[in-house]
PDB file of N, CA and C in Angstrom:
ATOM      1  N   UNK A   1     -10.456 -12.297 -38.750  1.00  0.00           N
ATOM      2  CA  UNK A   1     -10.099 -11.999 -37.375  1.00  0.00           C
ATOM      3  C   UNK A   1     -11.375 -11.892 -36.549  1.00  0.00           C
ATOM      4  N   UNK A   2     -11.629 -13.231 -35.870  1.00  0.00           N
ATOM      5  CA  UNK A   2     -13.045 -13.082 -35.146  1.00  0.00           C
ATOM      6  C   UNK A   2     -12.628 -14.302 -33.830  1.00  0.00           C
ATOM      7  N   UNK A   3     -13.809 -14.837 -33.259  1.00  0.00           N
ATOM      8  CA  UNK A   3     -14.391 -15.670 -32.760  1.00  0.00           C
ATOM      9  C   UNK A   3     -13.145 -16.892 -33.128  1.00  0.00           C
ATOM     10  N   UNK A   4     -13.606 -17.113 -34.761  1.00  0.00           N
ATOM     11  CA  UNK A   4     -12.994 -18.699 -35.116  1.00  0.00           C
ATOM     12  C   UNK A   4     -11.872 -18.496 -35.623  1.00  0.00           C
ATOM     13  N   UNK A   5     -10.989 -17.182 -35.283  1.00  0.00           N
ATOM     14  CA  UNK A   5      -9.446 -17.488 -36.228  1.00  0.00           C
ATOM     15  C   UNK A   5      -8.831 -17.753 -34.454  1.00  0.00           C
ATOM     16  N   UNK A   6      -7.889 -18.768 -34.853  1.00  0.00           N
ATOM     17  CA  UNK A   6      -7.127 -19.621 -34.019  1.00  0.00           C
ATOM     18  C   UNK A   6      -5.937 -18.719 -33.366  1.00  0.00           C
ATOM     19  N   UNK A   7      -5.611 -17.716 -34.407  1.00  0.00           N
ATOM     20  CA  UNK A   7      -4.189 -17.199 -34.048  1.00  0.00           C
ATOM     21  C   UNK A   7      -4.429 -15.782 -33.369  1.00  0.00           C
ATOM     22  N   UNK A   8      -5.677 -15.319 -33.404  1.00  0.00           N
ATOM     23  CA  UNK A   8      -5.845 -13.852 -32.444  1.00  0.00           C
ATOM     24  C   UNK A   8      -6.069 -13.845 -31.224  1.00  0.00           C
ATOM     25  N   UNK A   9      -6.032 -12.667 -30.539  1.00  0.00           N
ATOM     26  CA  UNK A   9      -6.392 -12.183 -29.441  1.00  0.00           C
ATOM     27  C   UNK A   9      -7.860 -12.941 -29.043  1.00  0.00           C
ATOM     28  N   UNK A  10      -9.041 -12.443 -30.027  1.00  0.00           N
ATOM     29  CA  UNK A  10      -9.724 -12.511 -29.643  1.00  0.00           C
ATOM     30  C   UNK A  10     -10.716 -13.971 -29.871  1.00  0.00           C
ATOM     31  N   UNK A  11     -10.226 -14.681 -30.722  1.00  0.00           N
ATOM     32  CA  UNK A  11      -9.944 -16.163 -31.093  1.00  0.00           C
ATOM     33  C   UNK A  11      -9.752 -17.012 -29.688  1.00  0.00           C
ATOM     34  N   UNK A  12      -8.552 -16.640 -29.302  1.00  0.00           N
ATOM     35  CA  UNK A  12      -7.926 -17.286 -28.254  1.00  0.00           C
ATOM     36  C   UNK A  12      -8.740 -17.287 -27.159  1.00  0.00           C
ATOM     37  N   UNK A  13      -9.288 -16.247 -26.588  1.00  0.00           N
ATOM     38  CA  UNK A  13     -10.221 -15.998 -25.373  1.00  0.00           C
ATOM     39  C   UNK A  13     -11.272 -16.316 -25.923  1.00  0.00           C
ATOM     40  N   UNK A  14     -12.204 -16.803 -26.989  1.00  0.00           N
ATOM     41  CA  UNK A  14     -13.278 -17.567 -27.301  1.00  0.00           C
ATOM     42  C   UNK A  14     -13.081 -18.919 -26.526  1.00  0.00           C
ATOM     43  N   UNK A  15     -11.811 -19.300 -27.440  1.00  0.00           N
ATOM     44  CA  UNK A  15     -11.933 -20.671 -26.754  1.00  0.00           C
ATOM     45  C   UNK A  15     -11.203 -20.618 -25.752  1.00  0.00           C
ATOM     46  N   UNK A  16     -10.399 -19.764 -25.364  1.00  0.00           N
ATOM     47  CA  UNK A  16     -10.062 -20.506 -23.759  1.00  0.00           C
ATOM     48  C   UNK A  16      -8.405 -20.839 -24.050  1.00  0.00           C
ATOM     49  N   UNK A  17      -7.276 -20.598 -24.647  1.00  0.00           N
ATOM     50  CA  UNK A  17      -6.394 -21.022 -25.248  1.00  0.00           C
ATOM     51  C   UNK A  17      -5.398 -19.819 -24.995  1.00  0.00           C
ATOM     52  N   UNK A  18      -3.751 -20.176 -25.095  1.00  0.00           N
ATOM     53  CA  UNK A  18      -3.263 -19.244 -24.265  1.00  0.00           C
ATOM     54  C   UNK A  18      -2.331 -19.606 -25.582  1.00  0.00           C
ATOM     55  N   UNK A  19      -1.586 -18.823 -25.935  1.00  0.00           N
ATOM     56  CA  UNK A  19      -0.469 -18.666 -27.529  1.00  0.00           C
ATOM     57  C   UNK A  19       0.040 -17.244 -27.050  1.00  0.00           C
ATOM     58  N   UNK A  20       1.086 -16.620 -28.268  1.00  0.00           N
ATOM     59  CA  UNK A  20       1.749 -15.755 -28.128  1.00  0.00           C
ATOM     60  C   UNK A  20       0.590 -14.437 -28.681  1.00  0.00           C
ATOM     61  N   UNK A  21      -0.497 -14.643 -29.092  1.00  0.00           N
ATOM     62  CA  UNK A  21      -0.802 -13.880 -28.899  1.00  0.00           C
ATOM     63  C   UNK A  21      -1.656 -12.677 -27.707  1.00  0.00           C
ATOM     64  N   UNK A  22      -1.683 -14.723 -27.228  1.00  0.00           N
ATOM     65  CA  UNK A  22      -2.265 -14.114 -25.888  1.00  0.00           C
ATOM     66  C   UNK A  22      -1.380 -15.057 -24.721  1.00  0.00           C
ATOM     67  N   UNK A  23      -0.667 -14.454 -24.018  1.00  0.00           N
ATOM     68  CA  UNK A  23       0.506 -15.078 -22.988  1.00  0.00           C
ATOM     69  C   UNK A  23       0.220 -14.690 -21.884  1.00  0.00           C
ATOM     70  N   UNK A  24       0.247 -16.080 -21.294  1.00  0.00           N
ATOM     71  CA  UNK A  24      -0.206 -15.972 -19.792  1.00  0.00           C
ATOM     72  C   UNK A  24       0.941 -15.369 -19.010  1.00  0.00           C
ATOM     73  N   UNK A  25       1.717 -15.335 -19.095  1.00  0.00           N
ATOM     74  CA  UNK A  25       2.555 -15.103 -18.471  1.00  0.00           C
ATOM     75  C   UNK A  25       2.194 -13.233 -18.490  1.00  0.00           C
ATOM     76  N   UNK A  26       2.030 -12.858 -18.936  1.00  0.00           N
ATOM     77  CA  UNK A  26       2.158 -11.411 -19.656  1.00  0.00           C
ATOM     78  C   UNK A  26       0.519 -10.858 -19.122  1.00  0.00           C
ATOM     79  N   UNK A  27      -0.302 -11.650 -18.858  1.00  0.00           N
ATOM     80  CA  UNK A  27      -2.380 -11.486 -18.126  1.00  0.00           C
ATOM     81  C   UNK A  27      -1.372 -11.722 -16.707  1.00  0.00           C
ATOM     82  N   UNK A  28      -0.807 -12.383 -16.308  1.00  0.00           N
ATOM     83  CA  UNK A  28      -0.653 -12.680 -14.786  1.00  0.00           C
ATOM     84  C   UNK A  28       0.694 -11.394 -13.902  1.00  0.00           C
ATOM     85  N   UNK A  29       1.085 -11.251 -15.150  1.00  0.00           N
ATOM     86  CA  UNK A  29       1.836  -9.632 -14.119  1.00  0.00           C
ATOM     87  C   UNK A  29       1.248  -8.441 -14.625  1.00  0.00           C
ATOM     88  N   UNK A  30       0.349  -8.381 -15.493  1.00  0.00           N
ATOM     89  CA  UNK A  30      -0.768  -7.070 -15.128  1.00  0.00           C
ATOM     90  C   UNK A  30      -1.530  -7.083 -14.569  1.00  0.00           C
ATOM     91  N   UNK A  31      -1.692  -8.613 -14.019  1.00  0.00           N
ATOM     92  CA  UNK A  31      -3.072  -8.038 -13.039  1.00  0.00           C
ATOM     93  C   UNK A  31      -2.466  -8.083 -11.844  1.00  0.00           C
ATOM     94  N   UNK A  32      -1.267  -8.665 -11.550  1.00  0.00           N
ATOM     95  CA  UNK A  32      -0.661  -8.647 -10.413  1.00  0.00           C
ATOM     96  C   UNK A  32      -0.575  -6.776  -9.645  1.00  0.00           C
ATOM     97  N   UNK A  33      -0.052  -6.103 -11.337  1.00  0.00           N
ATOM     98  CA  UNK A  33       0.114  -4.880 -11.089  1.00  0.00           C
ATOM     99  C   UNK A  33      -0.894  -3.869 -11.041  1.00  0.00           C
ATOM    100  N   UNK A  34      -2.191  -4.416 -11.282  1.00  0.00           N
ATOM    101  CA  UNK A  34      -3.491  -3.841 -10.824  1.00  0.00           C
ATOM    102  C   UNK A  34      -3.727  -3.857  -9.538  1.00  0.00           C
ATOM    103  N   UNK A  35      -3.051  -4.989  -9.176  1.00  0.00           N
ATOM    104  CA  UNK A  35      -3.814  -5.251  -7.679  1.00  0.00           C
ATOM    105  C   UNK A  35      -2.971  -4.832  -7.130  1.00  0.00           C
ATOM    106  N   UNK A  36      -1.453  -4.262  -7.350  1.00  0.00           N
ATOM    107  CA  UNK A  36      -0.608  -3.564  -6.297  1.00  0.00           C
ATOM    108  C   UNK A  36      -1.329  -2.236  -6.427  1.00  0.00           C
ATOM    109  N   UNK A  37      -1.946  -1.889  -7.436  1.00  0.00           N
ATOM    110  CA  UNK A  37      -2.249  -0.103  -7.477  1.00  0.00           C
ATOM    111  C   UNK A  37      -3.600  -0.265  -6.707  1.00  0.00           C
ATOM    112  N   UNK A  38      -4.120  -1.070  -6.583  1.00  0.00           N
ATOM    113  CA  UNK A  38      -5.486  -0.869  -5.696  1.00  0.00           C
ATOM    114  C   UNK A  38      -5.134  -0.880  -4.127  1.00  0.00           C
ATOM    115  N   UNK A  39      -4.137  -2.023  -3.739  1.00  0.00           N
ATOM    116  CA  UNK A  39      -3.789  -1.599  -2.384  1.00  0.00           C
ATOM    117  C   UNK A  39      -3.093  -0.779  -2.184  1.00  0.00           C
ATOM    118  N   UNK A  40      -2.375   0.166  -3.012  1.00  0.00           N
ATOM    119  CA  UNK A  40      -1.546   1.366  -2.335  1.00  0.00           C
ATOM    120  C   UNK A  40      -2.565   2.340  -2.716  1.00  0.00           C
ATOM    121  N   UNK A  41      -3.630   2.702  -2.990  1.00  0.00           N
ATOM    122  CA  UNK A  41      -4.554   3.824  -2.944  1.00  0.00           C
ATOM    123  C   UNK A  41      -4.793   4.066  -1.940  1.00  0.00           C
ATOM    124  N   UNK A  42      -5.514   2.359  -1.319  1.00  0.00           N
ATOM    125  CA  UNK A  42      -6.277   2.733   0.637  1.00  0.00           C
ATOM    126  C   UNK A  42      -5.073   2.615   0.918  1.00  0.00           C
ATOM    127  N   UNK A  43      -3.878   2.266   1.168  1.00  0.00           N
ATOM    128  CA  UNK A  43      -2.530   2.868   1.741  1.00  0.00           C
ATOM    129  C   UNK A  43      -2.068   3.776   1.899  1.00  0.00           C
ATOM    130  N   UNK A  44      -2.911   4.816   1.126  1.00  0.00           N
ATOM    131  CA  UNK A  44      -2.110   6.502   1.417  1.00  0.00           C
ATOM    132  C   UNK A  44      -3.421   6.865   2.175  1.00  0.00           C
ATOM    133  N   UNK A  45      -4.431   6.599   2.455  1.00  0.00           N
ATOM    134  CA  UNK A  45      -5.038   7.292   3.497  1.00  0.00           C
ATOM    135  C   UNK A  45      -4.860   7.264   4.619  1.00  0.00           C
ATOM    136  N   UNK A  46      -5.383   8.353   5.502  1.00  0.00           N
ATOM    137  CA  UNK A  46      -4.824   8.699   6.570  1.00  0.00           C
ATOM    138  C   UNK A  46      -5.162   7.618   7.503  1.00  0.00           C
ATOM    139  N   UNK A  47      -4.663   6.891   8.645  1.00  0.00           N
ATOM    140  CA  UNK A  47      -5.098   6.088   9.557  1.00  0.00           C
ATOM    141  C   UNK A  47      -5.999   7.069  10.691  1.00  0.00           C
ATOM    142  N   UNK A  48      -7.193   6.180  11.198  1.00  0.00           N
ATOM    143  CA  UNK A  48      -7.535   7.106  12.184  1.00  0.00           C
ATOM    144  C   UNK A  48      -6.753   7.155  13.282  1.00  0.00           C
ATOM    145  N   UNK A  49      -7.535   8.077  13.915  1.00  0.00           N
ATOM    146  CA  UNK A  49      -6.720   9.177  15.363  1.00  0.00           C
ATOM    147  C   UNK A  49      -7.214   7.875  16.935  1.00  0.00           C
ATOM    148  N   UNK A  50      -6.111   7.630  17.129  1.00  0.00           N
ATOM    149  CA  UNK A  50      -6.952   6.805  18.501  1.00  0.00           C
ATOM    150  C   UNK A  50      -7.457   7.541  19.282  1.00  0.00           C
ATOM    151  N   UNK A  51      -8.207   7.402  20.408  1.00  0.00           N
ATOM    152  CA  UNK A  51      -8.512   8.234  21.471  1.00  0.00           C
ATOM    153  C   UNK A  51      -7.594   8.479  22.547  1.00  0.00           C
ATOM    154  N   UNK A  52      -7.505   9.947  22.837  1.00  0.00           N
ATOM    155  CA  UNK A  52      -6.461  10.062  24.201  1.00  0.00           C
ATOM    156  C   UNK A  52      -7.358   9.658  25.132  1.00  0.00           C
ATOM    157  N   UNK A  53      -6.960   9.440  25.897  1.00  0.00           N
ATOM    158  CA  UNK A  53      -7.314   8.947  27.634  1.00  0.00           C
ATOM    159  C   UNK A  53      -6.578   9.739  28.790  1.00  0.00           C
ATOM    160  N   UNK A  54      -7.531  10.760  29.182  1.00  0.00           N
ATOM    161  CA  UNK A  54      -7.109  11.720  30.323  1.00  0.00           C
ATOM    162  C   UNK A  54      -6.419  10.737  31.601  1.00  0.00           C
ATOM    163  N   UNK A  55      -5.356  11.082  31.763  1.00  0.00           N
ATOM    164  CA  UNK A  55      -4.642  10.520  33.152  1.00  0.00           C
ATOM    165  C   UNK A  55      -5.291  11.332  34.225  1.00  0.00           C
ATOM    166  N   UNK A  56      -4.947  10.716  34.873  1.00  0.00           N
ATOM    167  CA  UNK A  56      -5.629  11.345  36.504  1.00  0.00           C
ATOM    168  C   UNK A  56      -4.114  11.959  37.121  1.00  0.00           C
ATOM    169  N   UNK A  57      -4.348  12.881  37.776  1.00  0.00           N
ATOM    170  CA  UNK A  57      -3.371  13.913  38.748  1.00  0.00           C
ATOM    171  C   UNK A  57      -3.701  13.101  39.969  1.00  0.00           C
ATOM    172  N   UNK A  58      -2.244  13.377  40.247  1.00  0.00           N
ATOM    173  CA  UNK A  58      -2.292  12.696  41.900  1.00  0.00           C
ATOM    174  C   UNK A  58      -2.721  14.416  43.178  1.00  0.00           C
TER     175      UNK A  58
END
């Protein structure tokens, strides 16, 4: 189980090769779901405060 076995994890990402042990399908909705948790972090912060603008009295 290294580099040159064909059927592992870590085999597979040597060369570049996508099998059941390593399924693309299965890399492409965790990172999908990484990247939803990174934009809802800066999503819960607070938006800033605009500036009021004093009206004038008649």
């Amino acid at each position: 189980m290294g580099k040159g076995d064909k059927k592992s994890e870590q085999g597979k990402r040597w060369r570049g090769s996508y099998g059941n042990s390593r399924n693309r399908k299965k890399i492409k909705t965790r990172l999908k779901r990484e990247a939803n948790k990174k934009h809802s972090v800066t999503s819960t912060e607070k938006p800033k405060a605009k500036k009021q603008t004093k009206k004038k009295e008649d």
